[in-house]
N, C-alpha and C. Protein backbone atom coordinates (compact mmCIF):
# COMPACT_ATOMS: atom_id res chain seq x y z
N UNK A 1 233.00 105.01 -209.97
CA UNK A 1 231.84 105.00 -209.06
C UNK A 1 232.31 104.70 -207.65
N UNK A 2 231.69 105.50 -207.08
CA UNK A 2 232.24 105.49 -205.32
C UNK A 2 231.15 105.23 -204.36
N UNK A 3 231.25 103.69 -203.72
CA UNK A 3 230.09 103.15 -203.03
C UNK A 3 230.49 103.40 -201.49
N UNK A 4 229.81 104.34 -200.68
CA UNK A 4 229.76 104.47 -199.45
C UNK A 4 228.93 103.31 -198.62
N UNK A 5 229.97 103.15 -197.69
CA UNK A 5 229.06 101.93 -196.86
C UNK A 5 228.81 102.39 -194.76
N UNK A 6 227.80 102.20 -195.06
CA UNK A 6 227.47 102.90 -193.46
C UNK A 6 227.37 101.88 -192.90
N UNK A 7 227.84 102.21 -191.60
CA UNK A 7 228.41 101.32 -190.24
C UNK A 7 227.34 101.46 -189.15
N UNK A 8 226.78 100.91 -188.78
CA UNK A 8 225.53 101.20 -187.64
C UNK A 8 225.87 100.32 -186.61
N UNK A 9 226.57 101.22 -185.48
CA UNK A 9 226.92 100.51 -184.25
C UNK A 9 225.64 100.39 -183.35
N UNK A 10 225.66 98.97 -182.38
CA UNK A 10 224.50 98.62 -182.00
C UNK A 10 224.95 99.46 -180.66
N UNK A 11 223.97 99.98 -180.04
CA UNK A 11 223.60 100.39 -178.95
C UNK A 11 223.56 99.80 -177.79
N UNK A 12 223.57 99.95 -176.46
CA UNK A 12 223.86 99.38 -175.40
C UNK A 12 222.91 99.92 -173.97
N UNK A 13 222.32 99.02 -173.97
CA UNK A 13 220.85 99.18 -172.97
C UNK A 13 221.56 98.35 -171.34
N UNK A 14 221.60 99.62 -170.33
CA UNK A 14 221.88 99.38 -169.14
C UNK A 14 220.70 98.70 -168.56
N UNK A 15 220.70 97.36 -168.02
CA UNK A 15 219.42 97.37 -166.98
C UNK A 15 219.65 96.99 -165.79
N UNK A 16 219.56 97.48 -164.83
CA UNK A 16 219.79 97.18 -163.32
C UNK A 16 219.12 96.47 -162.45
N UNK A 17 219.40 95.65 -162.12
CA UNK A 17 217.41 94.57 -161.65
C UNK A 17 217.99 94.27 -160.46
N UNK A 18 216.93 94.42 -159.56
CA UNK A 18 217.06 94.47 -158.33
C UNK A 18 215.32 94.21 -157.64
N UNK A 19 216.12 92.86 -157.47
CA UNK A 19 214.62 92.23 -156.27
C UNK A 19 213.78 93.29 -155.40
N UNK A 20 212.70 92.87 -154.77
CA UNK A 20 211.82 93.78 -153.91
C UNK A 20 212.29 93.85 -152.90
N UNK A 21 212.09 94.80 -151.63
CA UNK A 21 212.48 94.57 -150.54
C UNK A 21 211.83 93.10 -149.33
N UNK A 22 212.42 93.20 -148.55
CA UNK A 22 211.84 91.71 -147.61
C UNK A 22 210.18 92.07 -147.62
N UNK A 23 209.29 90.90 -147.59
CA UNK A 23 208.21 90.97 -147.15
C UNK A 23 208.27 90.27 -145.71
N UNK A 24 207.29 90.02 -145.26
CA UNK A 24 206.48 89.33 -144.14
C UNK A 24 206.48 87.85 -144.49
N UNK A 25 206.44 87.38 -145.69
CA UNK A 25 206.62 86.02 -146.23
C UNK A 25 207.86 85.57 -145.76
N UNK A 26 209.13 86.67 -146.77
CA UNK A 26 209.88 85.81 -146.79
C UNK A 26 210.82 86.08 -145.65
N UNK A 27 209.96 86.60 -144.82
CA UNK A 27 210.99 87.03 -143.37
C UNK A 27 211.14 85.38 -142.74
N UNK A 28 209.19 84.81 -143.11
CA UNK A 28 209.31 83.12 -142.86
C UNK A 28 209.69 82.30 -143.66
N UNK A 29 210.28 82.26 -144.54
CA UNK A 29 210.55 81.81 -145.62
C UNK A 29 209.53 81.30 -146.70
N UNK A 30 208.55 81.84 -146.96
CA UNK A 30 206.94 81.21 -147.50
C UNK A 30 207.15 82.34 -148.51
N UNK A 31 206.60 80.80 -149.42
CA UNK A 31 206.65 81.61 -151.11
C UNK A 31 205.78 82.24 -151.48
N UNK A 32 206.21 83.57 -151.93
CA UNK A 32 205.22 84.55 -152.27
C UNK A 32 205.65 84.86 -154.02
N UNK A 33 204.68 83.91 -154.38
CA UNK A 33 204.63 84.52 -155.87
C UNK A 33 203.44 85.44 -156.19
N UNK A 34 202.76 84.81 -156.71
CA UNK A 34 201.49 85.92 -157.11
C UNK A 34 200.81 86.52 -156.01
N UNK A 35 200.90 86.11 -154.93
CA UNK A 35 200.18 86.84 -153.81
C UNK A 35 201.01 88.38 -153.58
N UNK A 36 199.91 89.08 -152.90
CA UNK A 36 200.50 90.30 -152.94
C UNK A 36 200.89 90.57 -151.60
N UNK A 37 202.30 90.46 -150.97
CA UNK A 37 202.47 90.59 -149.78
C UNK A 37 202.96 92.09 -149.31
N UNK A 38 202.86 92.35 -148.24
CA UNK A 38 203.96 93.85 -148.22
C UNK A 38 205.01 93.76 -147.43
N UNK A 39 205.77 95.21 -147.48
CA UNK A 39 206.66 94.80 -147.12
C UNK A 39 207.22 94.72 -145.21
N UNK A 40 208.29 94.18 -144.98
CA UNK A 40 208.30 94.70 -143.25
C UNK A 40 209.02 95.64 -143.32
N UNK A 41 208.86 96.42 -142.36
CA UNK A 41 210.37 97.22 -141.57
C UNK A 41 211.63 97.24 -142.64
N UNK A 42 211.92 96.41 -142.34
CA UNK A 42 213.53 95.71 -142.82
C UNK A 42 212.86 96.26 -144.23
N UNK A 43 212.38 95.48 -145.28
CA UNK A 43 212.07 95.54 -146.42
C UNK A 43 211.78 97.48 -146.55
N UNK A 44 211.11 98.11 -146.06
CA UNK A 44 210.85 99.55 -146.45
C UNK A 44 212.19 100.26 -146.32
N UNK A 45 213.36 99.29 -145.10
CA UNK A 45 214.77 99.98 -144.98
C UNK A 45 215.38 99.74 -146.47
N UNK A 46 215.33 98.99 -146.47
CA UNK A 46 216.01 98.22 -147.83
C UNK A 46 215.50 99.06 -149.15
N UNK A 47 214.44 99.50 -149.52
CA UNK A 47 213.55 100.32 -150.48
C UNK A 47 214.40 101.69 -150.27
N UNK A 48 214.62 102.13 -148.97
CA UNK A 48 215.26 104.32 -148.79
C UNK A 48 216.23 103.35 -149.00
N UNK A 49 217.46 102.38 -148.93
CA UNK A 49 218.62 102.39 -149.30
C UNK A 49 218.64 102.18 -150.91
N UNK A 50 217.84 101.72 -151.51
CA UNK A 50 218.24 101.38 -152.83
C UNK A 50 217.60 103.26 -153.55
N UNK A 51 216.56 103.83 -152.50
CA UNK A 51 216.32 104.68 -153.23
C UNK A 51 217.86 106.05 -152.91
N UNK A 52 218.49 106.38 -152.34
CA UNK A 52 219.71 106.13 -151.89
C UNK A 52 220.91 106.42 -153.31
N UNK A 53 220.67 104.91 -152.99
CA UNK A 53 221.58 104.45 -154.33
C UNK A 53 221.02 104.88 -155.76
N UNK A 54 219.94 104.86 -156.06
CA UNK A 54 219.89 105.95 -157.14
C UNK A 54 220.15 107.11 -157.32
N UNK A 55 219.94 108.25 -156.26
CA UNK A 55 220.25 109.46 -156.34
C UNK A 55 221.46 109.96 -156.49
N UNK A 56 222.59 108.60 -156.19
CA UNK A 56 223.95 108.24 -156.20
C UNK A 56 224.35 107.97 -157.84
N UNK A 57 223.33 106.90 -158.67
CA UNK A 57 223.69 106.69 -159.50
C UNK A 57 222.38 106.56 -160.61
N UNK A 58 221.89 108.20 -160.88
CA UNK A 58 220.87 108.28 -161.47
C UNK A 58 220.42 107.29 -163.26
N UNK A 59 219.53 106.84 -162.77
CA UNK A 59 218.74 106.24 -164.21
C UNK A 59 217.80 107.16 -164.94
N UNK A 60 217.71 106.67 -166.41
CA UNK A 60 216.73 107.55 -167.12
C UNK A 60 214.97 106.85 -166.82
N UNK A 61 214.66 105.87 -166.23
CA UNK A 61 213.55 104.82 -165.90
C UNK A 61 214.13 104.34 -165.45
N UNK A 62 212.00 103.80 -164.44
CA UNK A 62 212.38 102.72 -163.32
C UNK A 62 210.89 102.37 -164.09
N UNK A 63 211.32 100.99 -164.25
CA UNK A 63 210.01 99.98 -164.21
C UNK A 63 209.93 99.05 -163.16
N UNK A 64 208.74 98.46 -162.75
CA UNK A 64 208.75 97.67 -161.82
C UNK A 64 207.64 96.65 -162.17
N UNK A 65 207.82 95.42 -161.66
CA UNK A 65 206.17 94.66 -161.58
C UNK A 65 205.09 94.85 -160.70
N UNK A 66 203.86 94.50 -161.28
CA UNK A 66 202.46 95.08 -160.84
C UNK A 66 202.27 94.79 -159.40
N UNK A 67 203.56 94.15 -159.01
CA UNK A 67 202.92 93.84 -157.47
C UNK A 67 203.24 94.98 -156.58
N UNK A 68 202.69 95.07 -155.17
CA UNK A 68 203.16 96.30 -154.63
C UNK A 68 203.93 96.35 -154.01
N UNK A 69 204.94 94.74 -153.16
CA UNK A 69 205.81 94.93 -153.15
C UNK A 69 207.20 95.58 -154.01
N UNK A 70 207.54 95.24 -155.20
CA UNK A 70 207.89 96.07 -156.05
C UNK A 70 207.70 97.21 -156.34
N UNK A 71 206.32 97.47 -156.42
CA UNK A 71 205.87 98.78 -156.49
C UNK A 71 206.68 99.66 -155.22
N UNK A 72 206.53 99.45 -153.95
CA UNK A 72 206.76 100.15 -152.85
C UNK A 72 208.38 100.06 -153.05
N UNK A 73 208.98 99.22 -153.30
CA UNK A 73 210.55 99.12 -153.24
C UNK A 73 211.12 99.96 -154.06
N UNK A 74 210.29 100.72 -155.58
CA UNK A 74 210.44 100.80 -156.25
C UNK A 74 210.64 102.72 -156.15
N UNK A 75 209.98 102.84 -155.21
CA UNK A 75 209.34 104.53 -154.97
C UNK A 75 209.97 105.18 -154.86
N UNK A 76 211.04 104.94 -153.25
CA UNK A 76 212.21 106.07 -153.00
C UNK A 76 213.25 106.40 -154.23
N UNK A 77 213.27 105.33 -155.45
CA UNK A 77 213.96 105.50 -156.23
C UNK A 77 213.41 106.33 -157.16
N UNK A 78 211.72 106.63 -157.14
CA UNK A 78 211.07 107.59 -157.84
C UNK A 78 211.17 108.83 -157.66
N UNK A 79 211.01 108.65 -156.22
CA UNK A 79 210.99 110.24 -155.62
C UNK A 79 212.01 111.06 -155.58
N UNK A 80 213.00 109.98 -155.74
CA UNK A 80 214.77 111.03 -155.38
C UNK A 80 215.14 111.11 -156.80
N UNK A 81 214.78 111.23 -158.01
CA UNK A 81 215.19 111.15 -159.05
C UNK A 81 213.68 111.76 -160.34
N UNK A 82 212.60 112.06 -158.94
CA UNK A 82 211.54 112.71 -160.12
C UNK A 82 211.06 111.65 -160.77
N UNK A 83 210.98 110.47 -161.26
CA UNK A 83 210.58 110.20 -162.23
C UNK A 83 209.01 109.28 -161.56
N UNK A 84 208.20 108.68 -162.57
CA UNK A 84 206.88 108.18 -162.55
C UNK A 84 207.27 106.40 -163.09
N UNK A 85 207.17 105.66 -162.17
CA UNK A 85 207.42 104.35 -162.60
C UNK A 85 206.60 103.75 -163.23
N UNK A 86 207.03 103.13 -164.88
CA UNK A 86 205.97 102.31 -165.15
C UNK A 86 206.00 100.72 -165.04
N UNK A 87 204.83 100.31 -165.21
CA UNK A 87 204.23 98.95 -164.78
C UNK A 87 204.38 97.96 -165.68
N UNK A 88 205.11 96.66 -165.40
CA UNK A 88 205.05 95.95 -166.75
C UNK A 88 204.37 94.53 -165.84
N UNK A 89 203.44 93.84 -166.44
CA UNK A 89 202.84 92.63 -166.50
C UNK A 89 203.97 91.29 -166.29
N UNK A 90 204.41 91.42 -167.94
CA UNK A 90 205.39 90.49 -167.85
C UNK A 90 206.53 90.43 -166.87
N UNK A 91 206.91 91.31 -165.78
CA UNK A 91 207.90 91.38 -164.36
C UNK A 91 207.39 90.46 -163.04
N UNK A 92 205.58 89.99 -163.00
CA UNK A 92 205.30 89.41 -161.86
C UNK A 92 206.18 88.42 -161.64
N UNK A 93 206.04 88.08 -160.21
CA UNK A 93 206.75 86.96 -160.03
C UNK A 93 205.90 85.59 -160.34
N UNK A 94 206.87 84.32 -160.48
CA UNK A 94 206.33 83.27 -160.63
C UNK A 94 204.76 82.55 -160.01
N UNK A 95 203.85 82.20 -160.52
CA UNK A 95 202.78 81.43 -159.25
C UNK A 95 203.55 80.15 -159.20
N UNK A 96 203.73 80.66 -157.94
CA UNK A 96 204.06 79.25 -157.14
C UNK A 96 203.07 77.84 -157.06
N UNK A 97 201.61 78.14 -157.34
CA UNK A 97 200.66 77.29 -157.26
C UNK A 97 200.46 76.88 -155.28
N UNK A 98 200.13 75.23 -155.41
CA UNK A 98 200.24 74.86 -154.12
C UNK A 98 201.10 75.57 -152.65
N UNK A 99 202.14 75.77 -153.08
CA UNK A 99 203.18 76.10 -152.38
C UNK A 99 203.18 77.89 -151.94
N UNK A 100 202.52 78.41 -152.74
CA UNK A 100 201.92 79.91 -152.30
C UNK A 100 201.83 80.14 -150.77
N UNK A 101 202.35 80.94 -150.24
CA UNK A 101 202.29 81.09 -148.99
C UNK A 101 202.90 80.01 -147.65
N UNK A 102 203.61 79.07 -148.30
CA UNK A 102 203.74 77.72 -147.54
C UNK A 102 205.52 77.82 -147.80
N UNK A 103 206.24 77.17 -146.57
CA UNK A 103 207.57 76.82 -146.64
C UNK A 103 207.79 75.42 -147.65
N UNK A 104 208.60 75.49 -148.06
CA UNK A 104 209.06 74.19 -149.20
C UNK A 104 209.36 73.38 -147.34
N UNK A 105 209.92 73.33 -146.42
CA UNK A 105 209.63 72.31 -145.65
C UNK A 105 208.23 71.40 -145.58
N UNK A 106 207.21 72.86 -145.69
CA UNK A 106 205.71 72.55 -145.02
C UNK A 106 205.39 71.27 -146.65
N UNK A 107 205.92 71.72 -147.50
CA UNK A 107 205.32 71.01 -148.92
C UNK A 107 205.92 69.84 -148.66
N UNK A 108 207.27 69.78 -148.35
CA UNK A 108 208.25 68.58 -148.27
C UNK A 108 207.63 66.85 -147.04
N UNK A 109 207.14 68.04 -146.25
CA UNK A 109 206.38 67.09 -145.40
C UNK A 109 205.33 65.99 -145.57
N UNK A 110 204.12 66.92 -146.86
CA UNK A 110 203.14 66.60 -147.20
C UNK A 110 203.85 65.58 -148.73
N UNK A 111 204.51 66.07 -149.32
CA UNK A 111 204.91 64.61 -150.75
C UNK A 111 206.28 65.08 -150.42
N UNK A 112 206.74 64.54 -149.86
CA UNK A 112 208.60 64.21 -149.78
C UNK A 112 209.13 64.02 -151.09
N UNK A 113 208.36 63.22 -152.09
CA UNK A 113 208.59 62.84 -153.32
C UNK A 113 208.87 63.84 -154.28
N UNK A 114 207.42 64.10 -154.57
CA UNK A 114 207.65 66.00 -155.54
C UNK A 114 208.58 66.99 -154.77
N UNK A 115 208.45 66.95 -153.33
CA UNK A 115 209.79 68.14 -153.34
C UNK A 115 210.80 67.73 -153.59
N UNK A 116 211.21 66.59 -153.75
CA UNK A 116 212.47 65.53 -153.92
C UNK A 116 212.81 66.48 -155.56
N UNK A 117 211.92 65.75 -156.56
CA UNK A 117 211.80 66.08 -157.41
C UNK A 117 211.98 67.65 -157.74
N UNK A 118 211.45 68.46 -157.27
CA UNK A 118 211.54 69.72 -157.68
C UNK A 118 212.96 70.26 -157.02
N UNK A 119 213.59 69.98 -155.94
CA UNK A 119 215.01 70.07 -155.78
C UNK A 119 216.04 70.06 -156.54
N UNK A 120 215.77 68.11 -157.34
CA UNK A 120 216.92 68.09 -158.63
C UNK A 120 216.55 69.09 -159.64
N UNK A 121 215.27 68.82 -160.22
CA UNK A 121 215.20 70.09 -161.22
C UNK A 121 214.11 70.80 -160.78
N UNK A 122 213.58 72.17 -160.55
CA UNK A 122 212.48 73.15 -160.08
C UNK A 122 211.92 73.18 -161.71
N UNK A 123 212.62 73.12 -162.82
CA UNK A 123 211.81 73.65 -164.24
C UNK A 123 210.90 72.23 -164.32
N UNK A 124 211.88 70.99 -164.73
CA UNK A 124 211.20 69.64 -165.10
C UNK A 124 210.19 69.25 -163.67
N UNK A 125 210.31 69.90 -162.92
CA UNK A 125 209.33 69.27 -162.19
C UNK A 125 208.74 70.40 -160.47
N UNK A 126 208.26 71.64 -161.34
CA UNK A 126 207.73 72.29 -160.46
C UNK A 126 206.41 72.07 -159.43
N UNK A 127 205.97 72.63 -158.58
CA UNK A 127 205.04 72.46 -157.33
C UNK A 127 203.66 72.54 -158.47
N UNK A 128 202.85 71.58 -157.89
CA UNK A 128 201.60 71.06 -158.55
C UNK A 128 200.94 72.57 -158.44
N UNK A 129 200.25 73.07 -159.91
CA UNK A 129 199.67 74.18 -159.90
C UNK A 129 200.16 75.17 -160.11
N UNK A 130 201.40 74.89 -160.52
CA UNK A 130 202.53 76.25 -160.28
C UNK A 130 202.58 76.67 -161.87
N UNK A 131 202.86 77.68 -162.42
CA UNK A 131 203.11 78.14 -163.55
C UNK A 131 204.59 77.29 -164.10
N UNK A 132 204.41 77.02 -165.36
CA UNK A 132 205.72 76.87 -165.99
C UNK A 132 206.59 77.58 -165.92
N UNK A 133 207.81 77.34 -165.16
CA UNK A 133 208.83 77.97 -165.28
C UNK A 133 209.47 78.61 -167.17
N UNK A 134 209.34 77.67 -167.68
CA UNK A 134 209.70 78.25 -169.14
C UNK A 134 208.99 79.54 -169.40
N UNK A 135 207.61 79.56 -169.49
CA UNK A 135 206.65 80.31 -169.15
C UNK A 135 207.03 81.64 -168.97
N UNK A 136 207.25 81.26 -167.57
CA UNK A 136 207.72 82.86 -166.51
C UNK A 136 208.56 83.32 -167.36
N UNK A 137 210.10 82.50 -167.61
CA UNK A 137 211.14 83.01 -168.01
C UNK A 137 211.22 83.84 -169.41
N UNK A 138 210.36 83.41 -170.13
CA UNK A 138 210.01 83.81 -171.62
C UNK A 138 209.85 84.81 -171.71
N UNK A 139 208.15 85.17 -170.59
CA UNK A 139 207.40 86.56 -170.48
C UNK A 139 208.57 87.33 -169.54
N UNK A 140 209.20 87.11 -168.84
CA UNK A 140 210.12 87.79 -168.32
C UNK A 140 211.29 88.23 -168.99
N UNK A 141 212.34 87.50 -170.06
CA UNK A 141 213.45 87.81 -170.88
C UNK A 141 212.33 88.83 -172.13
N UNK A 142 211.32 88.64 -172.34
CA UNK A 142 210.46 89.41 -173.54
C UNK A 142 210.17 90.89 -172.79
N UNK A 143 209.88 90.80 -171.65
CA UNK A 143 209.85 91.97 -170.94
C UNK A 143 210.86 92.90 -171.03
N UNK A 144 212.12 92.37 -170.14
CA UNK A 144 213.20 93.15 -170.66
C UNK A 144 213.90 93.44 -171.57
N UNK A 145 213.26 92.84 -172.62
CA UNK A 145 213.88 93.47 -173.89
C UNK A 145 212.90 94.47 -174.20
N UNK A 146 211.78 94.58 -174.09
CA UNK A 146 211.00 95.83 -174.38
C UNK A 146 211.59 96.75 -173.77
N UNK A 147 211.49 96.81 -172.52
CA UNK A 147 211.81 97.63 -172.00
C UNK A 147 213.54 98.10 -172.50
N UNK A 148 214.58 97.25 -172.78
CA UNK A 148 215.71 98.01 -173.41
C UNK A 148 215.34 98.70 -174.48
N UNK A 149 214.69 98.20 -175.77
CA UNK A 149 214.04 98.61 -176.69
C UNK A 149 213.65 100.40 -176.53
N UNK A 150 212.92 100.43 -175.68
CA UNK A 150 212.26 101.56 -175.13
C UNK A 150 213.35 102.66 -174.73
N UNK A 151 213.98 101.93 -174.35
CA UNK A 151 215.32 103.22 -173.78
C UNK A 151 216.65 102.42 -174.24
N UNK A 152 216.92 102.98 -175.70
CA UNK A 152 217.90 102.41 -176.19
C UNK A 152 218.97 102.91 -175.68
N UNK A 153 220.36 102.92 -175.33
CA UNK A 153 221.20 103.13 -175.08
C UNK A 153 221.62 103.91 -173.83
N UNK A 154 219.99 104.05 -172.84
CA UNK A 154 220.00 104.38 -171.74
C UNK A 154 220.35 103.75 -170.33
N UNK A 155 220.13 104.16 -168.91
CA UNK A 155 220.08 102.91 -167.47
C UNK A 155 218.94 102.95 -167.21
N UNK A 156 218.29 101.93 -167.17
CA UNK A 156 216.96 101.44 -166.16
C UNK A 156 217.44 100.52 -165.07
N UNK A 157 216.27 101.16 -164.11
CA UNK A 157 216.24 100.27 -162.95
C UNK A 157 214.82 99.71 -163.09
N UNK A 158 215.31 98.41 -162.75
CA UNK A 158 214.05 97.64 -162.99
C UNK A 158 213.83 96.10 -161.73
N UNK A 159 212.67 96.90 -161.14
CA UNK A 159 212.59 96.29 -160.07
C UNK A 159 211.36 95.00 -159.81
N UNK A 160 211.82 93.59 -159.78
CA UNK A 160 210.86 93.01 -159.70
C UNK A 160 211.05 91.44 -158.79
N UNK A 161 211.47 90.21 -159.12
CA UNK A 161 211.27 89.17 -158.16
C UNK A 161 212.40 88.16 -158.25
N UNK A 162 212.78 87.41 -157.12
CA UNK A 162 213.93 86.68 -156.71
C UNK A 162 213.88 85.04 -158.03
N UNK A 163 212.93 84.48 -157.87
CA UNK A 163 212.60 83.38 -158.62
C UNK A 163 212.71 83.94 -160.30
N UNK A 164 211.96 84.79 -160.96
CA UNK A 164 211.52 85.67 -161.88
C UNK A 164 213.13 85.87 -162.70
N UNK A 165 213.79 86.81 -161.59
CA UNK A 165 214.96 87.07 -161.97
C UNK A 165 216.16 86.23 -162.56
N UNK A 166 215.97 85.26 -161.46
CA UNK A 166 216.71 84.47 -161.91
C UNK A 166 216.72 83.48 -163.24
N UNK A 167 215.09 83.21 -163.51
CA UNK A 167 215.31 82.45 -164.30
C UNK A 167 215.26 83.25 -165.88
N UNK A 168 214.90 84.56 -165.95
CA UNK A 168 215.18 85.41 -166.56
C UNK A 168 217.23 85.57 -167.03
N UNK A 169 217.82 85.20 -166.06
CA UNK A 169 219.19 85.32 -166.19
C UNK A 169 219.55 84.45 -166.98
N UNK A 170 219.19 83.44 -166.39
CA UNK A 170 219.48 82.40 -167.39
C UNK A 170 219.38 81.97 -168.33
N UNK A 171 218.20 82.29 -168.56
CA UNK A 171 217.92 82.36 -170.49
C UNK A 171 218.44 83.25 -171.16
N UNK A 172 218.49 84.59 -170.49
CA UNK A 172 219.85 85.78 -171.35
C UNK A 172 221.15 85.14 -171.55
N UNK A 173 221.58 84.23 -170.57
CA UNK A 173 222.68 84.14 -170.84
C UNK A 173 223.02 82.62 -170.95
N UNK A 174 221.97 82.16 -171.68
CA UNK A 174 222.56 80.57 -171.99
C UNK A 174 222.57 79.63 -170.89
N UNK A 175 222.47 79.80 -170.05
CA UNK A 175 222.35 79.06 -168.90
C UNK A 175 221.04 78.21 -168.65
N UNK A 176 221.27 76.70 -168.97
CA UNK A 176 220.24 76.05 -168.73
C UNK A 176 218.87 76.39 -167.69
N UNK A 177 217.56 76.32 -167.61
CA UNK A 177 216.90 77.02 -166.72
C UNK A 177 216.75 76.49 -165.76
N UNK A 178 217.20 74.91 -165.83
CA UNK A 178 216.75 73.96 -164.84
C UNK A 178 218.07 74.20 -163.60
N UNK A 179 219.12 74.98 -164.13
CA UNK A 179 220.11 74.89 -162.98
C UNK A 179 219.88 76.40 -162.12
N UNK A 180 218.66 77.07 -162.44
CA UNK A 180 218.80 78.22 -162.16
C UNK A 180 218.72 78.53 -159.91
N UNK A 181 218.62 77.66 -159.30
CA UNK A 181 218.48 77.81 -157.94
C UNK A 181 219.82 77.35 -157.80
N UNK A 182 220.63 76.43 -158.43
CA UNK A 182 222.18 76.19 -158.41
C UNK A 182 223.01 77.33 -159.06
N UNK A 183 222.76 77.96 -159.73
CA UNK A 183 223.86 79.23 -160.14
C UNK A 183 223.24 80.36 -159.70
N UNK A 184 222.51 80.81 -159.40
CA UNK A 184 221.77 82.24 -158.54
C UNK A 184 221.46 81.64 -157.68
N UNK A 185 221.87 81.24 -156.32
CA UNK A 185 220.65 80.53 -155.10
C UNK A 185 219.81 81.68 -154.65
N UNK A 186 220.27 82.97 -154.63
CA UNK A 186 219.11 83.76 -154.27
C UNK A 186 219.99 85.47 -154.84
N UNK A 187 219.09 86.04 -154.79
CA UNK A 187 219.24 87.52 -154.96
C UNK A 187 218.71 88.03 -153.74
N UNK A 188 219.46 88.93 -153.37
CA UNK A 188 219.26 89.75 -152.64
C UNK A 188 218.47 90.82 -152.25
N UNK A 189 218.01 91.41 -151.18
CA UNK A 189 216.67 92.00 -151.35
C UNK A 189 217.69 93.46 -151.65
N UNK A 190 216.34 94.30 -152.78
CA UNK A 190 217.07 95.18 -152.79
C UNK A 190 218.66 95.63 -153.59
N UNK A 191 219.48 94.62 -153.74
CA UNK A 191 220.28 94.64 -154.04
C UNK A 191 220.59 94.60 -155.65
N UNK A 192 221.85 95.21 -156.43
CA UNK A 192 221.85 95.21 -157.81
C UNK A 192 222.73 94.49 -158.34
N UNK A 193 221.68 94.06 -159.61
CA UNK A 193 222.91 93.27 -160.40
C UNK A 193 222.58 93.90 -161.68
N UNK A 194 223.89 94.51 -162.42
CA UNK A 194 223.82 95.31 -163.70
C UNK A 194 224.23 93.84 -164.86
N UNK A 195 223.29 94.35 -165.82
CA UNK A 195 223.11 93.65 -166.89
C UNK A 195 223.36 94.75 -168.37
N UNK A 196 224.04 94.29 -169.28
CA UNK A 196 223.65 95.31 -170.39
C UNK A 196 223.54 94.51 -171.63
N UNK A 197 222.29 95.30 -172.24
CA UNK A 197 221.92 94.54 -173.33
C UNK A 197 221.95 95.20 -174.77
N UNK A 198 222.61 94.08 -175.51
CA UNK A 198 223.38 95.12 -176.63
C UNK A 198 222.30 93.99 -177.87
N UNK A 199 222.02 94.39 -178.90
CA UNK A 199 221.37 93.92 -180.14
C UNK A 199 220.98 91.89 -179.92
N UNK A 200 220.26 92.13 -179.11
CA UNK A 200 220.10 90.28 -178.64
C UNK A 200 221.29 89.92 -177.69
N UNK A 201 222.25 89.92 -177.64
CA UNK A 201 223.11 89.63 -176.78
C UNK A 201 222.87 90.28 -174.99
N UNK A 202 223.58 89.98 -174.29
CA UNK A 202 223.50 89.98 -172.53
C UNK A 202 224.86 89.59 -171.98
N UNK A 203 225.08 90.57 -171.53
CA UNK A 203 226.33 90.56 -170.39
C UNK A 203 225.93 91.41 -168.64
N UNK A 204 226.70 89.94 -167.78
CA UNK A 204 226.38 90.29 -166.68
C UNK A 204 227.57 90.91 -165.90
N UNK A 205 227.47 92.14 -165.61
CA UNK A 205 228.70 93.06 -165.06
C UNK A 205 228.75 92.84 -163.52
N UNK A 206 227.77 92.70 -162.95
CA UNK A 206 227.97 92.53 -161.34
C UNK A 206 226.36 91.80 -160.97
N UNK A 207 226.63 91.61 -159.85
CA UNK A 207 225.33 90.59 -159.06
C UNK A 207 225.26 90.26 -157.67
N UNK A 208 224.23 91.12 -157.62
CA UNK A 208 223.93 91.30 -155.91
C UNK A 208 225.24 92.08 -154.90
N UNK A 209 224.98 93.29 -155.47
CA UNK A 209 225.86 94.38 -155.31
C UNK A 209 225.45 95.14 -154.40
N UNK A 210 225.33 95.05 -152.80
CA UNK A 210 224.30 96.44 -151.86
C UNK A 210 224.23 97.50 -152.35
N UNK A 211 223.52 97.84 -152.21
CA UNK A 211 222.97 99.34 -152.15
C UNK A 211 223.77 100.22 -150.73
N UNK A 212 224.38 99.43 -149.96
CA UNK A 212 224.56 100.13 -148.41
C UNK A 212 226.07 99.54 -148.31
């Protein structure tokens, strides 16, 4: 008797994530989570360069989050490559709560204490009103796995938020969440960092890579 045994190699899901372009917020440095800001100048430059860089290095999908910054950052990469971007929920960026629209100076002023606090750790002790960081990160790492799911062994570009992202990284890759403003201090607008995701596992190939 002759027992054949089949080998099923896991597949390998490109995802390319790349922040929105600059808004008007964070030209002042004021946190824009759930608010819907747009973008400036600079930020729409930053959107034709990344769209640019796709036509350079075409994907099979572009998802983005519901905001329209994203949305708009998200376009030139639509248009130069044909495709129709879809919308995922779980990509918004963090609510900041209190701190929405306000510089962490302007907060720092008003309780020196809690921003004290949210400095050493932003997860154990985020801005009053603010969404759980665990939270975000959850619906955000659950996101992108759908979305690999969806396009198994394909590249997506997937465009959505600086805070979001990061703490999304960190839970892919083991990285405590509370250190996440100490090992990513920021992402870049626009800019790529390739990720590939193979059967639960995450490897990070590059990070904050221009487009220009």
């Amino acid at each position: 008797m002759t027992t054949t045994t089949t080998t099923t190699t896991a597949t390998t899901t490109t995802l390319l994530l790349a922040r929105h372009g600059q808004t008007v917020w964070h030209a002042e440095n004021r946190y824009a989570g759930v608010s819907d800001v747009p973008l400036t100048d600079e930020g729409r430059a930053q959107a034709e360069a990344l769209g640019r860089w796709a036509a350079a290095h075409p994907v099979d999908a572009v998802w983005t989050s519901p905001l329209s910054r994203a949305i708009a950052t998200a376009d030139p990469a639509c248009r130069a490559l044909g495709l129709t971007p879809h919308r995922e929920q779980g990509l918004r960026e963090c609510d900041f709560g209190v701190v929405e629209g306000r510089t962490l100076a302007e907060f720092a002023a008003e309780d020196p204490e809690w921003a004290a606090a949210y400095l050493a750790d932003p997860v154990a002790h985020p801005f009053p009103a603010a969404e759980d960081p665990r939270a975000a990160a959850a619906r955000g790492v659950d996101a992108l796995r759908r979305i690999a799911a969806a396009h198994d062994g394909g590249r997506v570009l997937v465009v959505a938020h600086n805070s979001l992202l990061r703490l999304v990284l960190c839970s892919l890759l083991s990285i405590p969440l509370g250190e996440y403003r100490r090992v990513f201090p920021r992402l870049r607008n626009a800019a790529i960092t390739e990720t590939r995701l193979t059967a639960g596992t995450t490897a990070l190939l590059s990070l904050n890579v221009p487009c220009e």
